[in-house]
N, C-alpha and C. Protein backbone atom coordinates (compact mmCIF):
# COMPACT_ATOMS: atom_id res chain seq x y z
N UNK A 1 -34.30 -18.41 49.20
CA UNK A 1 -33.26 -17.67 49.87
C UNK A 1 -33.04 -16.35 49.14
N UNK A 2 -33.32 -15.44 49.66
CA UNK A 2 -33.02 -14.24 49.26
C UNK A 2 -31.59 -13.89 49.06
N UNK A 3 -31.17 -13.07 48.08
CA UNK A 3 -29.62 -12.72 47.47
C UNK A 3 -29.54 -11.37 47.88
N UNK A 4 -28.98 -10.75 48.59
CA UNK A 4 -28.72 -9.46 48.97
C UNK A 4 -27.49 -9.01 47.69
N UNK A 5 -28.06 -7.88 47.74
CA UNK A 5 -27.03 -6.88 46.92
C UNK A 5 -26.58 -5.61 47.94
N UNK A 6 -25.28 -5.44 47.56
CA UNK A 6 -24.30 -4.91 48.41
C UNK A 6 -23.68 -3.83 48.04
N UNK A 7 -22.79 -2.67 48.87
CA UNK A 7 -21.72 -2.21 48.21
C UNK A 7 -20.81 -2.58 49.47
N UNK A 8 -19.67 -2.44 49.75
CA UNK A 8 -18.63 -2.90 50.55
C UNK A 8 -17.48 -1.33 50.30
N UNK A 9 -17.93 -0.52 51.34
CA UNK A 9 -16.98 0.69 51.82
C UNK A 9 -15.62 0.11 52.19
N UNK A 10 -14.96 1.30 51.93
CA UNK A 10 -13.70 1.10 51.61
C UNK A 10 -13.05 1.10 53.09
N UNK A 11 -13.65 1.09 54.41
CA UNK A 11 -13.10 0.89 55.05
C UNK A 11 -12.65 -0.46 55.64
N UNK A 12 -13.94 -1.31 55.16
CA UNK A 12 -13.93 -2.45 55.65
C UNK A 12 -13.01 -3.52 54.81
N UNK A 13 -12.78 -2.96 53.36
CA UNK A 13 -11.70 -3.42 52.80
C UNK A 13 -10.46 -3.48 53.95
N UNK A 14 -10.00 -2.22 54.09
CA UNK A 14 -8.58 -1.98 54.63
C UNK A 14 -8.68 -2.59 55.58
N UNK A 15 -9.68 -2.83 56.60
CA UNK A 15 -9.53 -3.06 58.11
C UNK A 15 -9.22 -5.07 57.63
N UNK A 16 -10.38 -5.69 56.72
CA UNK A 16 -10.37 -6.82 55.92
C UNK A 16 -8.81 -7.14 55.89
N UNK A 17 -8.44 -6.79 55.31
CA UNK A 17 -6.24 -6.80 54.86
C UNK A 17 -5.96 -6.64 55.97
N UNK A 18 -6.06 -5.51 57.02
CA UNK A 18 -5.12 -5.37 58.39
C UNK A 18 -5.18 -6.46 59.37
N UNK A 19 -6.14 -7.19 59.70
CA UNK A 19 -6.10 -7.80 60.12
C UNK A 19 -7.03 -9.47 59.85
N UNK A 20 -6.81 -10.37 60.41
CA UNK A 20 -7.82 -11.66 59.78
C UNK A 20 -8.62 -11.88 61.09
N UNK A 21 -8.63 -11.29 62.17
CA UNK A 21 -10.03 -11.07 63.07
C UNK A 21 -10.94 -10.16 62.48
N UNK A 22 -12.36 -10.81 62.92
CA UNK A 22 -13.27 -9.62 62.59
C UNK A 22 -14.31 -10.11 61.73
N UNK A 23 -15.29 -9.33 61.62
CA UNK A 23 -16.78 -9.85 60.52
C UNK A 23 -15.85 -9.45 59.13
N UNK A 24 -14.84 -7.91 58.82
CA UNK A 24 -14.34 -7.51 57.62
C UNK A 24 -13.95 -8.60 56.81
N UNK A 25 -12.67 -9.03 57.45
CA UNK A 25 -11.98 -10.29 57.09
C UNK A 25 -12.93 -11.59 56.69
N UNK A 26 -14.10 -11.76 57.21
CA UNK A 26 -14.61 -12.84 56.81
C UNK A 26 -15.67 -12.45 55.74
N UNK A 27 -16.14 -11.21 55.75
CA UNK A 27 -16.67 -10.67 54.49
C UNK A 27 -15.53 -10.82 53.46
N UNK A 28 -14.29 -10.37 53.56
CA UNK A 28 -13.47 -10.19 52.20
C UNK A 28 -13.42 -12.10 51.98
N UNK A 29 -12.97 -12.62 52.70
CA UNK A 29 -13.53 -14.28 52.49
C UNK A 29 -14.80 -14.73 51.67
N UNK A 30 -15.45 -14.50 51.60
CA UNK A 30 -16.39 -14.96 51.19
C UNK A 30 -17.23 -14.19 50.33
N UNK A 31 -16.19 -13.27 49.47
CA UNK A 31 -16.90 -12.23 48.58
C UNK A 31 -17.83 -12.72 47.55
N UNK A 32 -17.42 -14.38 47.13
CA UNK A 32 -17.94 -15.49 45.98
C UNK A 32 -19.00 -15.61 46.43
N UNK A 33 -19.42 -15.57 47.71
CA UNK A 33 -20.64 -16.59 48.27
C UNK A 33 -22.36 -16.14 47.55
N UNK A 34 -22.90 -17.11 47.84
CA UNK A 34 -23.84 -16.94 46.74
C UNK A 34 -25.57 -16.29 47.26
N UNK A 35 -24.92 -15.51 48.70
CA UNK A 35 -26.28 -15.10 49.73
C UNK A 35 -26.30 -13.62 49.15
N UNK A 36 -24.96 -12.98 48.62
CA UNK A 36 -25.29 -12.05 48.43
C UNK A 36 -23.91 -11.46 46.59
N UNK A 37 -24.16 -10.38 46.28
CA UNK A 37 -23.93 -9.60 45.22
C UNK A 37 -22.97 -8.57 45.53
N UNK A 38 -21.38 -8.28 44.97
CA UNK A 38 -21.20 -7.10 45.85
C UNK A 38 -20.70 -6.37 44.41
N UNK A 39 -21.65 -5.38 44.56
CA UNK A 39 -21.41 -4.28 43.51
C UNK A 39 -20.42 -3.54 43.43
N UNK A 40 -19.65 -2.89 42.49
CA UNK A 40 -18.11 -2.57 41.89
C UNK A 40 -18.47 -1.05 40.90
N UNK A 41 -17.93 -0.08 41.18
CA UNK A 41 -17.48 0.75 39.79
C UNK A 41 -16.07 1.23 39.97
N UNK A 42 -15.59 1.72 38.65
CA UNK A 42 -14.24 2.03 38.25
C UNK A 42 -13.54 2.63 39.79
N UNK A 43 -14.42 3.90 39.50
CA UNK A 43 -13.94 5.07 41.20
C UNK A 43 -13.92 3.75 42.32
N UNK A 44 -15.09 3.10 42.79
CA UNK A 44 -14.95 2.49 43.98
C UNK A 44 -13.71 2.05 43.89
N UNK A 45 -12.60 0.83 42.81
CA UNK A 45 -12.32 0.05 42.94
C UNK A 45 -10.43 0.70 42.95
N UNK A 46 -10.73 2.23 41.90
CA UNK A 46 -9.49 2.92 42.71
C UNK A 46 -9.25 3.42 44.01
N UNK A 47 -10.62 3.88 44.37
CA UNK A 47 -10.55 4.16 45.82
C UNK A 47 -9.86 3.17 46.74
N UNK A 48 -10.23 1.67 46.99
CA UNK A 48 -9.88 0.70 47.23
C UNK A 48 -8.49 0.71 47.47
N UNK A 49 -7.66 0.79 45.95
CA UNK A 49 -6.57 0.68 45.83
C UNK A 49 -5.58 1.98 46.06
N UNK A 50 -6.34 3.27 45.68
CA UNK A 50 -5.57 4.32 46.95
C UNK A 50 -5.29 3.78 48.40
N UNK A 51 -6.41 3.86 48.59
CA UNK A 51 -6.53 3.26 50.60
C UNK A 51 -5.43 2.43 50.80
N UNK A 52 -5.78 1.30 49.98
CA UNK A 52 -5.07 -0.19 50.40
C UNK A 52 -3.24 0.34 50.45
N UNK A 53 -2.80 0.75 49.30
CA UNK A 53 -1.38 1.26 49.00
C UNK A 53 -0.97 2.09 50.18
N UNK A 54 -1.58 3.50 50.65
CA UNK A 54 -1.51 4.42 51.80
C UNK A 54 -1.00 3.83 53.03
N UNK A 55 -1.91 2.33 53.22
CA UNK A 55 -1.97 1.58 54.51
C UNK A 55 -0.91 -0.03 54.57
N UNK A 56 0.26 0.21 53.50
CA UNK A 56 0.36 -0.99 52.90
C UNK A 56 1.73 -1.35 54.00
N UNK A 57 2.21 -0.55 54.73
CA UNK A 57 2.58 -0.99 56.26
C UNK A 57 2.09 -1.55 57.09
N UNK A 58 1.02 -1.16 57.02
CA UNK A 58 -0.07 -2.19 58.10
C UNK A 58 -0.47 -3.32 57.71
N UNK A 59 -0.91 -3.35 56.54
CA UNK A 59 -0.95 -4.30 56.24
C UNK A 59 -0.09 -5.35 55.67
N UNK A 60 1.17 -5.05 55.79
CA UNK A 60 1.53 -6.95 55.46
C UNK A 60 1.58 -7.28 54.36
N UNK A 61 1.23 -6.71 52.92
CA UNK A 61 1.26 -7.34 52.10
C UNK A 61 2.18 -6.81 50.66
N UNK A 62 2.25 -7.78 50.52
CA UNK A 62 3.42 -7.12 48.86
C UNK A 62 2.76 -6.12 47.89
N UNK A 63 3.37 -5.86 46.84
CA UNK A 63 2.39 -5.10 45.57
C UNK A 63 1.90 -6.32 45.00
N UNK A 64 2.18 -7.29 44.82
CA UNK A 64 1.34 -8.60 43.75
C UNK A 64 0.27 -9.00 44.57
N UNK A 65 0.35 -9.49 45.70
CA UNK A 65 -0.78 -9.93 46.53
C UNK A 65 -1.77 -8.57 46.76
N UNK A 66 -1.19 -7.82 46.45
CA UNK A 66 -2.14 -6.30 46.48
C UNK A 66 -3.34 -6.74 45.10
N UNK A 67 -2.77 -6.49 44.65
CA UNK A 67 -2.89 -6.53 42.78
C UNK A 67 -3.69 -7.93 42.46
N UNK A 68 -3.81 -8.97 43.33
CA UNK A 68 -4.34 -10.26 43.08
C UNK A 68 -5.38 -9.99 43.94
N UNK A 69 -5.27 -9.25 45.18
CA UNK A 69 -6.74 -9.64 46.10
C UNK A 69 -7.86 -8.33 45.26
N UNK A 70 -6.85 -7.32 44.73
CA UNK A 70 -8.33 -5.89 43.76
C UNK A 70 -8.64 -6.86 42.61
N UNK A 71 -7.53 -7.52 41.67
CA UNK A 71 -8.03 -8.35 40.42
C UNK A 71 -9.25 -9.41 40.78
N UNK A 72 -9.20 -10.17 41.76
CA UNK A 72 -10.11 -11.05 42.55
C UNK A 72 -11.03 -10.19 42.20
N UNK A 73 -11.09 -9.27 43.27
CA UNK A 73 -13.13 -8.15 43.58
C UNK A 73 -13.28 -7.74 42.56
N UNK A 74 -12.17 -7.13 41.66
CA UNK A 74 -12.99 -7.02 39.73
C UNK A 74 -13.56 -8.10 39.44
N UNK A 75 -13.47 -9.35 39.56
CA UNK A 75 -13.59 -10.73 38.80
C UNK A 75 -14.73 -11.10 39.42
N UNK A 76 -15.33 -10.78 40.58
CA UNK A 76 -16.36 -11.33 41.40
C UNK A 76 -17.37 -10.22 41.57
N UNK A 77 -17.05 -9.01 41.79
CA UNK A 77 -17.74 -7.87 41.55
C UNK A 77 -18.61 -7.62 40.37
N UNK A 78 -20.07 -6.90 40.63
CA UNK A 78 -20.87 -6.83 39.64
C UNK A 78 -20.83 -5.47 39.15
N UNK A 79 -19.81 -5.62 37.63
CA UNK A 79 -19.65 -4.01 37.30
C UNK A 79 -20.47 -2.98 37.48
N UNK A 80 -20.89 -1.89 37.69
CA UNK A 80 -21.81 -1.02 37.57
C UNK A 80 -20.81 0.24 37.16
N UNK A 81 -21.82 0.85 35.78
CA UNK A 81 -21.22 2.70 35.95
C UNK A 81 -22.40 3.16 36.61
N UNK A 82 -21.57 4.93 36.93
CA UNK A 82 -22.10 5.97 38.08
C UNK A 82 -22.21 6.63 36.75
N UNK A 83 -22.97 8.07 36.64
CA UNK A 83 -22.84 9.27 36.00
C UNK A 83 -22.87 10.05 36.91
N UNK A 84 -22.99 10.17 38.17
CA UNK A 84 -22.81 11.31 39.05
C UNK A 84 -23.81 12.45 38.68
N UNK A 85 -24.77 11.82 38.71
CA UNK A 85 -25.93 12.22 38.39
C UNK A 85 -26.63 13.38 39.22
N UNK A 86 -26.65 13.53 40.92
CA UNK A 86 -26.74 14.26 41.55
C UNK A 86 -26.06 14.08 42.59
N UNK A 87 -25.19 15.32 43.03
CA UNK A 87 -24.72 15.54 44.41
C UNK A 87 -24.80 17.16 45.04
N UNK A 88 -24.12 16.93 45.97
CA UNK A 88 -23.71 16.05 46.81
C UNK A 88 -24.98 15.65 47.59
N UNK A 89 -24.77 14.54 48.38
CA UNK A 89 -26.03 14.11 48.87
C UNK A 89 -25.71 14.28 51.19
N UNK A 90 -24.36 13.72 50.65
CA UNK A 90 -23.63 13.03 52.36
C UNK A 90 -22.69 14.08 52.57
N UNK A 91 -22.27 14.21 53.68
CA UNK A 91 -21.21 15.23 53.89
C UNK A 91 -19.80 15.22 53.27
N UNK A 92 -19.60 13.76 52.93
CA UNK A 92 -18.09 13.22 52.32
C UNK A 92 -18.44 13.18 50.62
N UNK A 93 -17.55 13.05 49.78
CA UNK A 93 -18.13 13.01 48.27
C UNK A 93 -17.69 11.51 48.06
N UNK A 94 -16.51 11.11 48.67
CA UNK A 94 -16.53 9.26 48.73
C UNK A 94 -17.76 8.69 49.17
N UNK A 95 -18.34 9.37 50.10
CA UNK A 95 -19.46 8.38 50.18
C UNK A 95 -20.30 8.76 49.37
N UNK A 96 -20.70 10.05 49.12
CA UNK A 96 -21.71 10.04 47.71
C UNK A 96 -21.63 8.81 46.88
N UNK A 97 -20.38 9.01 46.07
CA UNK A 97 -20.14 7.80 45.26
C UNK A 97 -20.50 6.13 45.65
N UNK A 98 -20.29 5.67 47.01
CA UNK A 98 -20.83 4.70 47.37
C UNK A 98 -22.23 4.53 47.43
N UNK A 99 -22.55 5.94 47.72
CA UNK A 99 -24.19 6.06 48.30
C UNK A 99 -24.76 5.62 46.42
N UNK A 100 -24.04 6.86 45.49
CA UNK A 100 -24.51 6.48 43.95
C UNK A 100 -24.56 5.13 43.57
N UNK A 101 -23.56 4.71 43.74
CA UNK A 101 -23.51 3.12 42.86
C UNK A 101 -24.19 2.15 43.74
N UNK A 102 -24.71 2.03 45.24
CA UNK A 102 -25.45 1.59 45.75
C UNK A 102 -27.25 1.63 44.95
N UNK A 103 -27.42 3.00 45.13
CA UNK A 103 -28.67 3.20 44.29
C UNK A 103 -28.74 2.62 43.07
N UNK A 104 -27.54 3.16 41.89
CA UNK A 104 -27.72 2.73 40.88
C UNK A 104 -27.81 0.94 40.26
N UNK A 105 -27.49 0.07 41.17
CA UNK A 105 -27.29 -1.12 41.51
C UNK A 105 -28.33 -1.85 42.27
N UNK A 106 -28.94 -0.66 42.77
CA UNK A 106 -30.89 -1.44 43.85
C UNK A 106 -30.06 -2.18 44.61
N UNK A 107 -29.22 -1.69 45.33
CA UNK A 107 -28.54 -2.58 46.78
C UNK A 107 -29.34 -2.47 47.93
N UNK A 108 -29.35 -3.37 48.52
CA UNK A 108 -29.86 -3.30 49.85
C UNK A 108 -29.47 -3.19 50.76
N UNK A 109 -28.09 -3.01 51.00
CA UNK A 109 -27.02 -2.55 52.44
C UNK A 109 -25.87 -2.06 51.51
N UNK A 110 -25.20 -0.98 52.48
CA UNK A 110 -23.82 -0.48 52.39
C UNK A 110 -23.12 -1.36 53.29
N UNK A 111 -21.98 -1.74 53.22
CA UNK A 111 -21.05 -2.31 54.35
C UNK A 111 -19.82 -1.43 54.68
N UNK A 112 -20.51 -0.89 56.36
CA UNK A 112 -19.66 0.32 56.54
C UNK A 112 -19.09 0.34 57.97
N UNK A 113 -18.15 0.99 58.68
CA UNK A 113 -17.77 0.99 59.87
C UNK A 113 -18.07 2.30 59.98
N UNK A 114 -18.27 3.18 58.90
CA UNK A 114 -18.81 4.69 59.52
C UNK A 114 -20.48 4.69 59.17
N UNK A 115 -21.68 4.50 59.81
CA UNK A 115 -22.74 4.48 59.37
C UNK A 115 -23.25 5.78 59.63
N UNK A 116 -22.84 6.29 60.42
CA UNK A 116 -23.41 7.75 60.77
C UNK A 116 -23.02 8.16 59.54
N UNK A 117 -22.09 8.41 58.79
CA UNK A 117 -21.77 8.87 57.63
C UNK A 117 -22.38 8.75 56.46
N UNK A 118 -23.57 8.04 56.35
CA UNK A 118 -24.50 7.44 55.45
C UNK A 118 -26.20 7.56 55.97
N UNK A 119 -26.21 8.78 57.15
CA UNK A 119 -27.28 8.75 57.63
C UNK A 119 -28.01 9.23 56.41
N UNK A 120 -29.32 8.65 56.65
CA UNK A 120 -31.04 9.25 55.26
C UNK A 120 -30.69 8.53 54.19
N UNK A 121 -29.55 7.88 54.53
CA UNK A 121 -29.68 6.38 52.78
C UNK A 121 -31.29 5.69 53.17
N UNK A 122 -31.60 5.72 54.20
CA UNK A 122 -32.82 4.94 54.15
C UNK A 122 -33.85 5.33 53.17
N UNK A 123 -33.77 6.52 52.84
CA UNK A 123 -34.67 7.21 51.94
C UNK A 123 -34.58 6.57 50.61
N UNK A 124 -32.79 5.56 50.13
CA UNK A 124 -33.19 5.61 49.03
C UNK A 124 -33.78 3.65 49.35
N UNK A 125 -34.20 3.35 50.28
CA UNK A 125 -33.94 2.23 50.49
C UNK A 125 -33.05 1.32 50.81
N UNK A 126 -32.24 1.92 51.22
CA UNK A 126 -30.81 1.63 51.76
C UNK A 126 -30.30 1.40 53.00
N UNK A 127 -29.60 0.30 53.64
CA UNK A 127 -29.26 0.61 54.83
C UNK A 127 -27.80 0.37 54.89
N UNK A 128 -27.41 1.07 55.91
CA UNK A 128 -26.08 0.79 56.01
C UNK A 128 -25.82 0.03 57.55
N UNK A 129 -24.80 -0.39 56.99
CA UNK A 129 -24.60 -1.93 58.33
C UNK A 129 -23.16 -2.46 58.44
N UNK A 130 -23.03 -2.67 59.59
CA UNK A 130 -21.69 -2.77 59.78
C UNK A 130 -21.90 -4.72 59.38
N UNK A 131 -19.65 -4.85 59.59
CA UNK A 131 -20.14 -6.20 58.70
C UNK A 131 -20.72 -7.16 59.95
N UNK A 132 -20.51 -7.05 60.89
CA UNK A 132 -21.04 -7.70 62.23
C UNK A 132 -22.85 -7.98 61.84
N UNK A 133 -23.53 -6.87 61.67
CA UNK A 133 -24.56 -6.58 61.43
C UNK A 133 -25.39 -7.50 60.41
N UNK A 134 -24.49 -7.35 59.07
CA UNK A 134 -24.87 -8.12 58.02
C UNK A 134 -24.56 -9.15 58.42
N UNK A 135 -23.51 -9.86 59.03
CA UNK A 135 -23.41 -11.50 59.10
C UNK A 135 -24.83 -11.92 59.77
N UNK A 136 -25.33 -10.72 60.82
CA UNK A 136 -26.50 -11.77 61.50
C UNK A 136 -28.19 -11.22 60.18
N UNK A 137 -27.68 -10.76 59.30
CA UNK A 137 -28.93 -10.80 59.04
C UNK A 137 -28.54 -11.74 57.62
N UNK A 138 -27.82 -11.99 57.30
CA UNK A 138 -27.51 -13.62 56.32
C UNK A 138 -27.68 -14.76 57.14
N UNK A 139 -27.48 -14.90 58.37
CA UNK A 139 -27.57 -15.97 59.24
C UNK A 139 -26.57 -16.58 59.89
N UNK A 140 -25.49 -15.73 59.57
CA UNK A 140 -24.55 -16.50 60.16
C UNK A 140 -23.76 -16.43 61.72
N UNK A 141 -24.61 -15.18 62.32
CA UNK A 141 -24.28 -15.59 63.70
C UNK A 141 -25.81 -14.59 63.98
N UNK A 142 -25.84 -15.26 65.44
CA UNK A 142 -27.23 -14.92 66.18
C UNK A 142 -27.21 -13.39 66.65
């Protein structure tokens, strides 16, 4: 069984928290699982927690349950540093950074709801995929 390595965009976090329909939500479920790897650096994991705070009307949730579901993805997340080595690459510099720590990590998918935004990652071997996408290529729906 092959182990995919990952990065997980910060959108699919937020959308993950807003609501518990959806492939997001069942990705943030099953961040432990052992089909795949989801790679972490410092920036990603404030980014995260900018977003999450911004949106924290919508979502429903306290500051502790905030603070327990980012402590979780530190704890399960596979640290990686960036040096920001070359940019810009993408039109956004957030996604640079995803696009970086993807590379620097030999991931094999981004998990994104904006993929156009990540167009020519294929170049570095990369694809980007929504989480719908990835569930059917782990196997879990047809």
């Amino acid at each position: 069984m092959k182990t995919y390595k990952i990065v997980i965009d910060t959108n699919v976090i937020v959308s993950a928290l807003k609501s518990r329909n959806g492939y997001s939500f069942k990705l943030l479920s099953i961040i432990d699982d052992v089909r795949f790897h989801m790679s972490i650096s410092v920036p990603l994991i404030l980014e995260y927690e900018d977003a999450i705070k911004r949106e924290k009307s919508k979502i429903g949730l306290d500051h502790s349950d905030i603070e327990a579901i980012l402590d979780y993805i530190c704890y399960i997340g596979k640290k990686r540093e960036i040096y920001y080595l070359w940019r810009p690459y993408l039109k956004d510099p957030k996604d640079d950074m995803i696009l970086e720590l993807a590379v620097e990590s030999e991931s094999d998918n981004i998990i994104t709801f904006n993929k156009n935004d990540f167009e020519g990652i294929d170049r570095f071997g990369i694809n980007a995929l929504t989480p719908k996408e990835f569930f059917r290529i782990i196997g879990d729906i047809k």
